[in-house]
Protein backbone atom coordinates (compact mmCIF):
# COMPACT_ATOMS: atom_id res chain seq x y z
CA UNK A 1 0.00 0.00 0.00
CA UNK A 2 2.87 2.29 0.85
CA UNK A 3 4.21 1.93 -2.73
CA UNK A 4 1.00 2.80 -4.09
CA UNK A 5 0.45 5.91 -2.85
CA UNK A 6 4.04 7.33 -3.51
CA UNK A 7 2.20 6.27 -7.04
CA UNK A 8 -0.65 8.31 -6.41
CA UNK A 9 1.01 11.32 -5.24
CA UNK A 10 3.00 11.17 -8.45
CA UNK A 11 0.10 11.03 -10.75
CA UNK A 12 -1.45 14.11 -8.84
CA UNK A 13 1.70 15.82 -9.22
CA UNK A 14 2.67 16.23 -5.71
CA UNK A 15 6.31 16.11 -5.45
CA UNK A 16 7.49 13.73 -2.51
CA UNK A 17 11.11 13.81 -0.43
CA UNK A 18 11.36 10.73 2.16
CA UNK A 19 14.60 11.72 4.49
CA UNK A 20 13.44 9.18 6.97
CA UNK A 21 14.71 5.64 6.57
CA UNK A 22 13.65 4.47 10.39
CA UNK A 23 11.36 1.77 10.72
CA UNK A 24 9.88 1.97 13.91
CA UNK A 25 8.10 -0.75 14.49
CA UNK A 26 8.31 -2.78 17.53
CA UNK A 27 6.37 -6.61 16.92
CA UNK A 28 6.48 -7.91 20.74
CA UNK A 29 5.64 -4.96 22.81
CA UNK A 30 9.21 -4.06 23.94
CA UNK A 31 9.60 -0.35 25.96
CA UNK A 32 13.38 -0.85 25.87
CA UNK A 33 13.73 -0.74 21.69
CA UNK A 34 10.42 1.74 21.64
CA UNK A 35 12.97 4.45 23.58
CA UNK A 36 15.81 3.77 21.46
CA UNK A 37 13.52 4.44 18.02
CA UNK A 38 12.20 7.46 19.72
CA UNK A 39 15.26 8.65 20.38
CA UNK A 40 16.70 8.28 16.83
CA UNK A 41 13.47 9.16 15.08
CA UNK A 42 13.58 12.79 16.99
CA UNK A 43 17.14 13.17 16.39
CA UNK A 44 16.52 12.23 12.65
CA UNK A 45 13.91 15.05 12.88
CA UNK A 46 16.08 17.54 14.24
CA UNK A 47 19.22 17.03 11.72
CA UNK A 48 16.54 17.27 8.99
CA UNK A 49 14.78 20.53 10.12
CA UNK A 50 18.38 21.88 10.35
CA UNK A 51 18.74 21.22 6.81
CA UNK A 52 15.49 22.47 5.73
CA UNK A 53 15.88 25.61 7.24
CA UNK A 54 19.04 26.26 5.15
CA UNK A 55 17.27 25.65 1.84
CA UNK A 56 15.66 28.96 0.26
CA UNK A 57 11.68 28.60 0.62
CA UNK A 58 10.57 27.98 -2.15
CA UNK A 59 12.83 24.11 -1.90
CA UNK A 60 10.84 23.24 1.47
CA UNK A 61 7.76 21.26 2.04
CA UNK A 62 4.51 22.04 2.65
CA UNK A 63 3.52 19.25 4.36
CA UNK A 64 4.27 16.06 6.55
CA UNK A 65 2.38 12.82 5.52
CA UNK A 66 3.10 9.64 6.82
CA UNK A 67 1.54 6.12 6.86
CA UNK A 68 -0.24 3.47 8.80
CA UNK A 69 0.17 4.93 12.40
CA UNK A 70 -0.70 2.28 15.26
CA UNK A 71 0.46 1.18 18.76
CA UNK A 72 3.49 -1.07 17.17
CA UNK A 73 4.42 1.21 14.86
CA UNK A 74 3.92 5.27 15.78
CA UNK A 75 5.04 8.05 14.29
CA UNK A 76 7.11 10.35 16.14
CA UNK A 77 9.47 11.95 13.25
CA UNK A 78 6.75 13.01 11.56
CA UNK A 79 4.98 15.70 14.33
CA UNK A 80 7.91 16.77 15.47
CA UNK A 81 9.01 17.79 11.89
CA UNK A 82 5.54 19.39 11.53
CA UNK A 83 5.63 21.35 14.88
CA UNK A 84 9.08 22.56 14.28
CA UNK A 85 8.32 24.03 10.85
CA UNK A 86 4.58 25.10 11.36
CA UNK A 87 2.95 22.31 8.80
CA UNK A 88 0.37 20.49 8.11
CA UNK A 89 0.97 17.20 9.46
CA UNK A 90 -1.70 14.23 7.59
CA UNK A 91 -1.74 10.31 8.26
CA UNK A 92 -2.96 8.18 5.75
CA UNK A 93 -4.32 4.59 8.01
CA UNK A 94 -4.28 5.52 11.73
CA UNK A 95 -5.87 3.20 14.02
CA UNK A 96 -6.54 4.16 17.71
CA UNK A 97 -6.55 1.03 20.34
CA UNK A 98 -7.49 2.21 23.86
CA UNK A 99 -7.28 -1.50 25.26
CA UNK A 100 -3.31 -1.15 24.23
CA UNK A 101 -2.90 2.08 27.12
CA UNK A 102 -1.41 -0.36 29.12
CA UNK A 103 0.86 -3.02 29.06
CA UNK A 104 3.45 -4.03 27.11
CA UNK A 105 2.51 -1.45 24.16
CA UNK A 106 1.89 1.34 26.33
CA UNK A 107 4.53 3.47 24.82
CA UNK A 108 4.09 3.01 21.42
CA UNK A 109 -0.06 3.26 22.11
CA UNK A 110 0.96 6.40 23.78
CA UNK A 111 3.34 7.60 20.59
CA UNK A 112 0.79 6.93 18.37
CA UNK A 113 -2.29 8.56 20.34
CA UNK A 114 -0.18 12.08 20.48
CA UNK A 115 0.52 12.12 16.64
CA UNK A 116 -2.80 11.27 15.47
CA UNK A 117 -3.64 13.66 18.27
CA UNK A 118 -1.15 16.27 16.26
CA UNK A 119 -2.54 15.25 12.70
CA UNK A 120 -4.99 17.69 11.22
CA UNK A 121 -6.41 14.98 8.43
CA UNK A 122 -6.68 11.50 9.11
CA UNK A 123 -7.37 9.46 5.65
CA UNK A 124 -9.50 6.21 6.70
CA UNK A 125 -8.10 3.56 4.38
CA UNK A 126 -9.95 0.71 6.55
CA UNK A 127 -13.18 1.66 7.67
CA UNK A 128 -13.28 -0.27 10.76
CA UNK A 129 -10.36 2.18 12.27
CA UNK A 130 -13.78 5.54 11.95
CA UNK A 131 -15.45 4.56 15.06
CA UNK A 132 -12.59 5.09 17.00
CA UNK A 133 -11.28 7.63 14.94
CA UNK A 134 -14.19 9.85 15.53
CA UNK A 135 -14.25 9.06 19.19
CA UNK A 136 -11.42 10.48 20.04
CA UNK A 137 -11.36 13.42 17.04
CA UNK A 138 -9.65 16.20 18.56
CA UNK A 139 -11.36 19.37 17.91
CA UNK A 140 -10.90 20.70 14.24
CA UNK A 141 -9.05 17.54 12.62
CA UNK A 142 -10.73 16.32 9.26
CA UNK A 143 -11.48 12.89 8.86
CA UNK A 144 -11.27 11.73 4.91
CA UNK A 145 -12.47 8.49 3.51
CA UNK A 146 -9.69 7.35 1.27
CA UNK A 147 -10.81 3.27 -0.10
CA UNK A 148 -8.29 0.90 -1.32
CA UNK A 149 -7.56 1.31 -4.65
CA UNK A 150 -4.76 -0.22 -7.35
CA UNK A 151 -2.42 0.56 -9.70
CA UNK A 152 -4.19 -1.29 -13.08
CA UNK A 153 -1.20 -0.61 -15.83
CA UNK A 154 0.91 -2.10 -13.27
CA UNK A 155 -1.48 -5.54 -14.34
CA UNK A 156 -0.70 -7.68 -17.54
CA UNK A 157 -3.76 -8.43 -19.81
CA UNK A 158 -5.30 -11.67 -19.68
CA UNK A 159 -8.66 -12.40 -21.42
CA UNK A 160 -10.93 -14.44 -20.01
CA UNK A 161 -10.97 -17.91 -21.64
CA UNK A 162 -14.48 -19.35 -23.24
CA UNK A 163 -15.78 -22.11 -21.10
CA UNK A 164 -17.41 -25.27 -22.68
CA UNK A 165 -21.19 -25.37 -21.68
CA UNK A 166 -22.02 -27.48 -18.88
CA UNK A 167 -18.39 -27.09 -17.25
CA UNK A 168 -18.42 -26.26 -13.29
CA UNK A 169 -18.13 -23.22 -12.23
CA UNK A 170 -14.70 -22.20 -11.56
CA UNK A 171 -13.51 -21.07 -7.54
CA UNK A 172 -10.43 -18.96 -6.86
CA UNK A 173 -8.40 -18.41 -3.51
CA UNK A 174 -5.69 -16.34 -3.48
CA UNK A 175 -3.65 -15.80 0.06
CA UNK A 176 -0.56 -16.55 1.89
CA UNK A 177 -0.52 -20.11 3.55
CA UNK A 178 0.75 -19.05 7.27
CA UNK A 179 -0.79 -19.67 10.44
CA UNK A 180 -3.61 -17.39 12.51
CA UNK A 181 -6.11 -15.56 10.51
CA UNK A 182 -5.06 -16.84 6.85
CA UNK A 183 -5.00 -20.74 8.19
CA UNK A 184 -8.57 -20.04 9.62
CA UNK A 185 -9.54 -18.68 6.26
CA UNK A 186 -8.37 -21.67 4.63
CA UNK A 187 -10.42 -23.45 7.12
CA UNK A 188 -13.40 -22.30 6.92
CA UNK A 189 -12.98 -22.14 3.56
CA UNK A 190 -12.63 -26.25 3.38
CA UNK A 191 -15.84 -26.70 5.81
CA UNK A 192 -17.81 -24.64 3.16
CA UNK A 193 -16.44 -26.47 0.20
CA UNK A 194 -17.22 -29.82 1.86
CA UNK A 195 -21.12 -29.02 2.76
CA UNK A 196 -21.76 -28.36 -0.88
CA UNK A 197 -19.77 -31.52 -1.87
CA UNK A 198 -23.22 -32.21 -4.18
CA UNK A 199 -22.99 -29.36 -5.98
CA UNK A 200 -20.92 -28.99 -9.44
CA UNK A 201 -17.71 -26.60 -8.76
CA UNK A 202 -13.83 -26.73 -9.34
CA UNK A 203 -11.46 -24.66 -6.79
CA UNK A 204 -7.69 -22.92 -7.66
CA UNK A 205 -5.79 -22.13 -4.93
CA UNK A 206 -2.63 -19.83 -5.39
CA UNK A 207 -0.79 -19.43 -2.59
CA UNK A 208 2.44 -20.92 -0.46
CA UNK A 209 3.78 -20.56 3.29
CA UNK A 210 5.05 -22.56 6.17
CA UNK A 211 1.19 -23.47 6.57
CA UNK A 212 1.00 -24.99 3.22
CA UNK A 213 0.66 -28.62 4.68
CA UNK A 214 -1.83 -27.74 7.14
CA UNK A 215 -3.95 -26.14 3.46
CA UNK A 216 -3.56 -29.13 1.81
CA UNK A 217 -4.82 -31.43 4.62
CA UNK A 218 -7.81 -29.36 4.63
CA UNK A 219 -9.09 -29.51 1.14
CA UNK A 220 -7.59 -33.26 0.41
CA UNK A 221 -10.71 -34.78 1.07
CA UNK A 222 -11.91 -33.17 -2.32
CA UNK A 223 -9.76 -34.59 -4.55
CA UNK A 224 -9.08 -33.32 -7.98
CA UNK A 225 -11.71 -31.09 -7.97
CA UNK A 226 -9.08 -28.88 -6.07
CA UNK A 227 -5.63 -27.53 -7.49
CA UNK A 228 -2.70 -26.08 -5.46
CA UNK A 229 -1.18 -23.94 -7.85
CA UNK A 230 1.20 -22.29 -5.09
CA UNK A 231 3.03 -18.81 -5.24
CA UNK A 232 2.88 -17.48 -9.06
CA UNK A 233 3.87 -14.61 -10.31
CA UNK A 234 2.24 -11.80 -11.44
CA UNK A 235 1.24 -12.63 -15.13
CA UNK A 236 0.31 -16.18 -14.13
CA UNK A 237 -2.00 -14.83 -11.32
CA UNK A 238 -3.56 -12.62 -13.35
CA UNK A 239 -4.12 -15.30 -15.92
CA UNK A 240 -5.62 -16.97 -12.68
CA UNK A 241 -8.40 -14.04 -12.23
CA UNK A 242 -9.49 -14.14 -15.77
CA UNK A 243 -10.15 -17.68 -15.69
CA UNK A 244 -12.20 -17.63 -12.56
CA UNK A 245 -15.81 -17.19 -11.94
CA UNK A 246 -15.60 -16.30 -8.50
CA UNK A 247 -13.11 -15.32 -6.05
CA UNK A 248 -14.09 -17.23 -2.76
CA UNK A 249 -11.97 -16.22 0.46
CA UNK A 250 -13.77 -15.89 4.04
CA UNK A 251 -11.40 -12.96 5.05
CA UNK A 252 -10.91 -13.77 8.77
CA UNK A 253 -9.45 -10.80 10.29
CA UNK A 254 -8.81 -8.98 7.17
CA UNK A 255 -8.21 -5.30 7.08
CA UNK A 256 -9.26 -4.90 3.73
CA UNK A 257 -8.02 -7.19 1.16
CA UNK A 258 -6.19 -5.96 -1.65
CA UNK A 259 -6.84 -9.61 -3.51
CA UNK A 260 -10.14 -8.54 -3.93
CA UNK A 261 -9.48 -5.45 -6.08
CA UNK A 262 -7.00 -7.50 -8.50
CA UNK A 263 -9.43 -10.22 -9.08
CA UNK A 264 -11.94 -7.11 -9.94
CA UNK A 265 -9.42 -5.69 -12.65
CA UNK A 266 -9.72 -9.04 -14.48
CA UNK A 267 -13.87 -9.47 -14.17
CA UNK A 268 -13.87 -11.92 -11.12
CA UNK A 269 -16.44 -11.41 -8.43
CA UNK A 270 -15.97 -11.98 -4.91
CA UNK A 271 -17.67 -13.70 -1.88
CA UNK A 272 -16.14 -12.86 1.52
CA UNK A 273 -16.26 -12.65 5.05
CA UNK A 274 -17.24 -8.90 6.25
CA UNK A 275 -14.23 -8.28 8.09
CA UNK A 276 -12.84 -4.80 8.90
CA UNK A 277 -12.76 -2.64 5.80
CA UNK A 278 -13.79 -5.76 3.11
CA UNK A 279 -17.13 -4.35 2.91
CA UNK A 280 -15.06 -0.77 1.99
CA UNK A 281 -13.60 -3.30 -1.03
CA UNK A 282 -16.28 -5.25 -1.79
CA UNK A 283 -19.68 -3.48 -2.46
CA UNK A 284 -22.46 -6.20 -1.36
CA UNK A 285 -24.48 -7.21 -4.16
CA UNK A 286 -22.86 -5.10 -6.82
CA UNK A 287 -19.09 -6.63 -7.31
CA UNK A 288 -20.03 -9.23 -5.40
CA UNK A 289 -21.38 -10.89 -2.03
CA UNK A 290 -20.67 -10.38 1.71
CA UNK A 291 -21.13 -12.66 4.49
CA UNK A 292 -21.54 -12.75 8.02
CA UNK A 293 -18.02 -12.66 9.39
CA UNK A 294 -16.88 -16.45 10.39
CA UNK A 295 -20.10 -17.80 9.87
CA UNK A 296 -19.55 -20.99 7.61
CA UNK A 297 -23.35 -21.90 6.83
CA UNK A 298 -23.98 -18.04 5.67
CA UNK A 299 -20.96 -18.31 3.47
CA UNK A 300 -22.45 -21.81 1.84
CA UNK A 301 -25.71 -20.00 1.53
CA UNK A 302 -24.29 -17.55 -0.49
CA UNK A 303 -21.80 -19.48 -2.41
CA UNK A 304 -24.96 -21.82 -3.39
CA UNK A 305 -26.59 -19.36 -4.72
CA UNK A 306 -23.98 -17.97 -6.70
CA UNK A 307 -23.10 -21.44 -8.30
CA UNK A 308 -26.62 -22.05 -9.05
CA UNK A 309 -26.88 -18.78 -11.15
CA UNK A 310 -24.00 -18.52 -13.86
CA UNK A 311 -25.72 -15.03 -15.10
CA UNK A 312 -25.56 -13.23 -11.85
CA UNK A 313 -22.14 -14.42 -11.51
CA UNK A 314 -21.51 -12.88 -15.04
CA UNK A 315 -23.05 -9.37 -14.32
CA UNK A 316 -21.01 -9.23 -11.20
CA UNK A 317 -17.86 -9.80 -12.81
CA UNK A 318 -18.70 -7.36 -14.94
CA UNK A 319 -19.80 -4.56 -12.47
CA UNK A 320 -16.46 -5.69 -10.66
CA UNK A 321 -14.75 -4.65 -13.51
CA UNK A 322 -16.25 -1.55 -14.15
CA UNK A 323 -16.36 -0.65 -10.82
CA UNK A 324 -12.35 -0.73 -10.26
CA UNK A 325 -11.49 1.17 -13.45
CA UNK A 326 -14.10 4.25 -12.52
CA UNK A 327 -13.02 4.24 -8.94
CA UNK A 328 -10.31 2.72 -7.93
CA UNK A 329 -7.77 3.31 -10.02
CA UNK A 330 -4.53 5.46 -9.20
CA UNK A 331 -6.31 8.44 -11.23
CA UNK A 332 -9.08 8.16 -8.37
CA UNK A 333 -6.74 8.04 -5.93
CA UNK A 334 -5.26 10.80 -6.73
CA UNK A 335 -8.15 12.66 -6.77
CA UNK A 336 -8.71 11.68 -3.41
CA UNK A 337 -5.32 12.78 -2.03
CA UNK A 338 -5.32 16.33 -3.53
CA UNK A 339 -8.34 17.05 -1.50
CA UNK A 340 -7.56 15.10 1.36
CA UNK A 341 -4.05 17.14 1.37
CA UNK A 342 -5.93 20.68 0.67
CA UNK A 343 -8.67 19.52 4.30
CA UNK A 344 -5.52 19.21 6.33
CA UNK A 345 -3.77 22.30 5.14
CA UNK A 346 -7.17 24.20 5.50
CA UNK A 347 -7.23 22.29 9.16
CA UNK A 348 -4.06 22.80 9.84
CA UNK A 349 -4.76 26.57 9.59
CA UNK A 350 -8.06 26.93 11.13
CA UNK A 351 -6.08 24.64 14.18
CA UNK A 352 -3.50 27.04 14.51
CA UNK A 353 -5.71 30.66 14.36
């Protein structure tokens, strides 16, 4: 995602300098290596609003942005770069996690509550992250929906193939095979698959990871009707979209889903688990279906009803199509972020009046 949008500020023409190489991230809730990132992210800040102050105006920025701000990974070059030189500071993805003010994250919780505290525009990537967002909106900040979106000329062609009539409709997954939320996916997936073992379908599955054995445990009961194609690259997995009828992934614990928006480009539809921000990606009955999060008979519901109706599957690959190119494209996102950049600045003045 961060790659993208150092895309998308390129196609709207927004000039971007990134003097900060620190990561700071901290994985397992460690105070000790929180300090020490602190402590080289503010003297990173310092040594670079030195340097900015020596350039003639005209060379300096106008803004701070920075991306994904949480408890395990803050932000704390960014504000103090902003507060320093008086400018507009604007996250794109900050999540807010009360339960994580104490304990072994209570630093970085605490890092990251002060700069989305200092941020004047918040862009919601995942809309799951708005109720808290909006809870604990300081006075005058803008909040800006900003959806998932793709870069589409980064994508080879691939047409999608004719079918022969009568042939079974043809089911996509497309995920890393590692344990927690993806293995549970897989799962669930499997305990769909084997309550509609009457029913005419085939399944792809592209994916690898040290939980590949686990995956293939779960779906060996079906047989050929299910091939592990495992990691492919790009032009063979988007030869893998266009020959699918229907992306089918249960999404547990996804923030969004990125898959779901490639398998769009190419005409293929989705069914998934309502998750976090999926329903932001996926819009319910238009490029495709939604169901109940982790519940494996409203999945099977669904899925039934989609492999019982090859047109409906049709229109919604074709509204999933149509609906990516229109608005989810890096033109739209760039769009998004001019306007999104122009709230904070206008924030970031009515904040400091």
């Amino acid at each position: 995602m961060a790659r993208l949008l150092l895309k998308a500020l390129d196609r709207a023409g927004i000039a971007v300098e990134t003097p900060c190489p620190l990561r700071m991230f901290d994985r397992g809730g460690d105070p000790a290596l929180m300090r020490r990132l602190s402590d080289e992210a503010r003297r990173a800040a310092q040594a670079y609003v030195d340097e900015v102050r020596r350039r003639v105006p005209e060379d300096r920025p106008d803004t701070v942005l920075t991306y994904h701000v949480h408890y395990k990974a803050p932000d704390v070059f960014g504000p103090a770069v902003a507060d320093a030189l008086a400018l507009p500071y604007v996250v794109v993805e900050g999540s807010r996690a009360p339960k994580r003010a104490g304990g072994a994250w209570r630093l970085g919780h605490e890092l990251a509550e002060a700069a989305l505290d200092r941020a004047d525009a918040v862009l919601i990537v995942n809309a799951r992250d708005r109720a808290m967002l909006e809870r604990f909106r300081p006075p005058g900040q803008a909040l800006v929906d900003f959806p998932p979106f793709l870069d589409a000329d980064a994508w080879p062609t691939a047409e999608r193939p004719r079918t022969s009539p009568g042939s079974p409709p043809r089911l996509l997954a497309v995920a890393m095979m590692r344990p927690g939320d993806k293995l549970a996916s897989y799962r669930l997936l499997a305990a769909s698959l084997e309550l509609l073992a009457g029913h005419r379908w085939v399944l792809h599955v592209a994916g690898d990871g040290p939980a590949r054995a686990e995956v293939e445990a779960a779906f060996r009961p079906f047989a050929d009707r299910v091939t592990m194609l495992g990691e492919l690259d790009r032009l063979a997995l988007a030869r893998a979209y266009a020959s699918a009828d229907l992306l089918v992934w249960p999404a547990v614990n996804e923030a969004f889903g990125m898959v779901f928006l490639e398998a769009a480009l190419f005409g293929c539809p989705a069914l998934a688990g309502a998750y976090g921000g999926v329903p932001g990606v996926i819009r319910d009955g238009v490029t495709g279906l939604l169901a109940e999060p982790g519940n494996v008979n409203d999945f099977t519901d669904k899925l039934t009803t989609l492999l019982q109706n090859s047109a409906r599957l049709s229109r919604l690959g074709e509204s999933a199509r149509a609906d990516v190119l229109a608005a989810r494209g890096l033109d739209a996102a760039a769009r998004r972020l001019r306007d999104a950049l122009e709230a904070g600045r206008a924030a970031h003045l009515e904040r400091s009046a």
